[in-house]
Protein backbone atom coordinates (compact mmCIF):
# COMPACT_ATOMS: atom_id res chain seq x y z
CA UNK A 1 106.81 104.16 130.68
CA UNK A 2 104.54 101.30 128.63
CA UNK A 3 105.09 103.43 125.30
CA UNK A 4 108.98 102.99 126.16
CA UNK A 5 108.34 99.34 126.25
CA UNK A 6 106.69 98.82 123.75
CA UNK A 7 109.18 100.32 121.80
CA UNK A 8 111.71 98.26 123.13
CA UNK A 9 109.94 95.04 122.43
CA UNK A 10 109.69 96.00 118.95
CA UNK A 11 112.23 97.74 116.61
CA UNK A 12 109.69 98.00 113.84
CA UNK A 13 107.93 101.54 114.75
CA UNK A 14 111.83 103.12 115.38
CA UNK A 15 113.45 102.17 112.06
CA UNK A 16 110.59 102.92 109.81
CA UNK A 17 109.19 107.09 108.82
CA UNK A 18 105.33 106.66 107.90
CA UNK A 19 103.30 108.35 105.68
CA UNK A 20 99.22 108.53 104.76
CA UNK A 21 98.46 108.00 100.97
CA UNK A 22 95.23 109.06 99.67
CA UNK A 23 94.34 107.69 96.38
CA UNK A 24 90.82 106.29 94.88
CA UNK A 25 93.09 103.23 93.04
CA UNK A 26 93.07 99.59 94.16
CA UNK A 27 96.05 97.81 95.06
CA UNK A 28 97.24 95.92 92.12
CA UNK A 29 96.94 98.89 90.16
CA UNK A 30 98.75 101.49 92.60
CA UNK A 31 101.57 98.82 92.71
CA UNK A 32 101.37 98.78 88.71
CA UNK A 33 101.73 102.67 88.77
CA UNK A 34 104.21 102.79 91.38
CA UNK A 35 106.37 100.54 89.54
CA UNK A 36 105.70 102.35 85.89
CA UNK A 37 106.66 106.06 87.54
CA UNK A 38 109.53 105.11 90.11
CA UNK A 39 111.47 101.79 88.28
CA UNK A 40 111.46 100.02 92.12
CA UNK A 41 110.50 96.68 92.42
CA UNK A 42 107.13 96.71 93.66
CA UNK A 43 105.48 92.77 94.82
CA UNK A 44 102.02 91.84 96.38
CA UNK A 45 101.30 88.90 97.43
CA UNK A 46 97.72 87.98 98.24
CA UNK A 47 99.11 85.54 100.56
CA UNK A 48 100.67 88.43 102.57
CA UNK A 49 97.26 90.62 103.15
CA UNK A 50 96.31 91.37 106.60
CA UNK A 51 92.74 89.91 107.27
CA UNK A 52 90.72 92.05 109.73
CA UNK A 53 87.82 90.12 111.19
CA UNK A 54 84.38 92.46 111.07
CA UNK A 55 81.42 92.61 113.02
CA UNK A 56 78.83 94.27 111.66
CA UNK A 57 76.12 94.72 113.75
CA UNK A 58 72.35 93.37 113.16
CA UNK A 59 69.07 95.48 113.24
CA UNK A 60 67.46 95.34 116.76
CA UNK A 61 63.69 93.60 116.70
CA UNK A 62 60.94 95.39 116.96
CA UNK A 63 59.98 94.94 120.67
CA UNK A 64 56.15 94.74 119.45
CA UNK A 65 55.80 91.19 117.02
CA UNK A 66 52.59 89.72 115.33
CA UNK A 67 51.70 86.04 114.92
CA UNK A 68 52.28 87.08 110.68
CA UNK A 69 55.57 88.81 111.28
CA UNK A 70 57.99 86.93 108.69
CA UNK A 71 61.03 88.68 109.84
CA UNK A 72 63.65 86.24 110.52
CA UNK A 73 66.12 86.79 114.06
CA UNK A 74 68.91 88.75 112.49
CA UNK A 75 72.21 88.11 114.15
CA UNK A 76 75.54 89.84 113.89
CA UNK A 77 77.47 88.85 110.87
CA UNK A 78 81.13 88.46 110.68
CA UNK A 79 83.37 88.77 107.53
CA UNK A 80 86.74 89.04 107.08
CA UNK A 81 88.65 91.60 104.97
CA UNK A 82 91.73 91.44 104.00
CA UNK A 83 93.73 94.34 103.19
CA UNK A 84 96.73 94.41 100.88
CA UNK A 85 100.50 94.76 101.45
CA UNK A 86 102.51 95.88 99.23
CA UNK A 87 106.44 95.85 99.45
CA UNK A 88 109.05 97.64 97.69
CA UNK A 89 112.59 96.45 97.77
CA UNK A 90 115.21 99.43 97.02
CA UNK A 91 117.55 97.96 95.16
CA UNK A 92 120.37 101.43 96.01
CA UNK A 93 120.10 100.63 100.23
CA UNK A 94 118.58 96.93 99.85
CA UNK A 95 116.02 98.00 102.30
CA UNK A 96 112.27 96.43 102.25
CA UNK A 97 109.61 99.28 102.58
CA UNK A 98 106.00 98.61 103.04
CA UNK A 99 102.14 100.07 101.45
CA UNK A 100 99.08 98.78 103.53
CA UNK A 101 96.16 99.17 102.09
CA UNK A 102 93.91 101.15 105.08
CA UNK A 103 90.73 101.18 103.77
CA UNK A 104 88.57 98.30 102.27
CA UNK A 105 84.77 98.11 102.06
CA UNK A 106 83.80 99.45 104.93
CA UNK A 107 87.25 98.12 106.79
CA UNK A 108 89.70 100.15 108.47
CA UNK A 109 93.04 98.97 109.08
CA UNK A 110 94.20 101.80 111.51
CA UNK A 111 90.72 103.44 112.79
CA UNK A 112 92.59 106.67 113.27
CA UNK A 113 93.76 106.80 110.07
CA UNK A 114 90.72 106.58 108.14
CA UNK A 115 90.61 109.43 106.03
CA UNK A 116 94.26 107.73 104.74
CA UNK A 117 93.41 104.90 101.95
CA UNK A 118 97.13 103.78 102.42
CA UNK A 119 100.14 104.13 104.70
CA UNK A 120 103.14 103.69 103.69
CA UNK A 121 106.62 102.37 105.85
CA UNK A 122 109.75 103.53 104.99
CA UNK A 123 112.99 102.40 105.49
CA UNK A 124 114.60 105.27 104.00
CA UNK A 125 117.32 107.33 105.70
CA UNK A 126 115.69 111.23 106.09
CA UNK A 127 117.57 112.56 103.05
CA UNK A 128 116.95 109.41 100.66
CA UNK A 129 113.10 109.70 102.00
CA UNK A 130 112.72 113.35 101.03
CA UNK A 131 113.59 112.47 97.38
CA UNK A 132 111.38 109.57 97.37
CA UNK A 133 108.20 111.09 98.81
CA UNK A 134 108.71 113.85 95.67
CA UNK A 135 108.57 111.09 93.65
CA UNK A 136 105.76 109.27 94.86
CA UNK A 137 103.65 113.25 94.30
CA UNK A 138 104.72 112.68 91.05
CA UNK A 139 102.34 109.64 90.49
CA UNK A 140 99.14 110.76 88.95
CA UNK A 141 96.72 108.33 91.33
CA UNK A 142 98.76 109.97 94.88
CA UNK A 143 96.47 112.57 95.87
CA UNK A 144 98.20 113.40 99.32
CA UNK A 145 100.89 112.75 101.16
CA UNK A 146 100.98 112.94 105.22
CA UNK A 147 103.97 112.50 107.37
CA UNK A 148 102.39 110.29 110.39
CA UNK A 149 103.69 110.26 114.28
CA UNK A 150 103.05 106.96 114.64
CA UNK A 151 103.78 106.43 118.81
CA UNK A 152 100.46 109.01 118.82
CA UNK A 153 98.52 105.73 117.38
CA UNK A 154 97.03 103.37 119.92
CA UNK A 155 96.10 100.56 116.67
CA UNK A 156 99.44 100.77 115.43
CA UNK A 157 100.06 96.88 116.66
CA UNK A 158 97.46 96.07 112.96
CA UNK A 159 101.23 97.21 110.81
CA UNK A 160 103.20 94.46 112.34
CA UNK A 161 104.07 91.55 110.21
């Protein structure tokens, strides 16, 4: 009954098909290729990225210290990353779909998703997507393409804008 819900509250997960990308390009140049191979308008923003705030966790002290030890108290650090969003605005349906960049640094966007470097939104109608995704195999930096189930996700809340 709470996935029905959740559903209800928001639209987004119902209208959209995803799809894992793996590819070994960064962002501004998958958009570049994407927009080379396909002829869709393909933005990113930097002002759009998602930032993910980081914890990575500090060494524990040794539980044994001398009067010479010079080891300073090592506390957590926390860094952002932000991860990149790319849109692409279909100019046949005027439909907006959407490329998040997954992986960064040692940053995952969707933790169960992280052998995908991007995912991939579409707004496409099932026919309209088939054609598309042949396309996108077409461009020489897509390694694979996965169709997702994305109500199986519990981190899926990270793709909302």
């Amino acid at each position: 009954m709470k996935l029905f819900l959740s559903e209800e509250i928001d639209p987004f997960f119902n209208i959209y098909q995803f799809y894992g990308l793996t590819s070994n390009v960064k962002p501004a140049k998958l958009c570049w290729l994407l927009q080379n191979y396909l002829n869709q308008d393909f933005t990113r923003d930097p002002e759009t990225d998602i930032p993910v705030l980081n914890v990575i966790k500090a060494p524990r002290k040794p539980l044994l210290q001398t009067l010479f030890d010079q080891s300073t108290a090592n506390k957590d650090k926390k860094e952002w990353s932000f991860h990149a969003l790319i849109k692409i605005h279909f100019s046949s349906t005027q439909k907006t779909g959407y490329i998040y960049q997954n992986k960064i640094n040692q940053s995952i966007l969707i933790p169960e998703l992280a052998n995908f470097d991007y995912i991939f939104a579409s707004p496409l109608s099932h026919q309209n997507d088939k054609a598309f995704i042949k396309l996108l195999k077409l461009v020489p930096s897509i390694h694979h393409i996965h169709t997702l189930d994305i109500y199986e996700i519990q981190s899926k809340n990270n793709l909302l804008l």
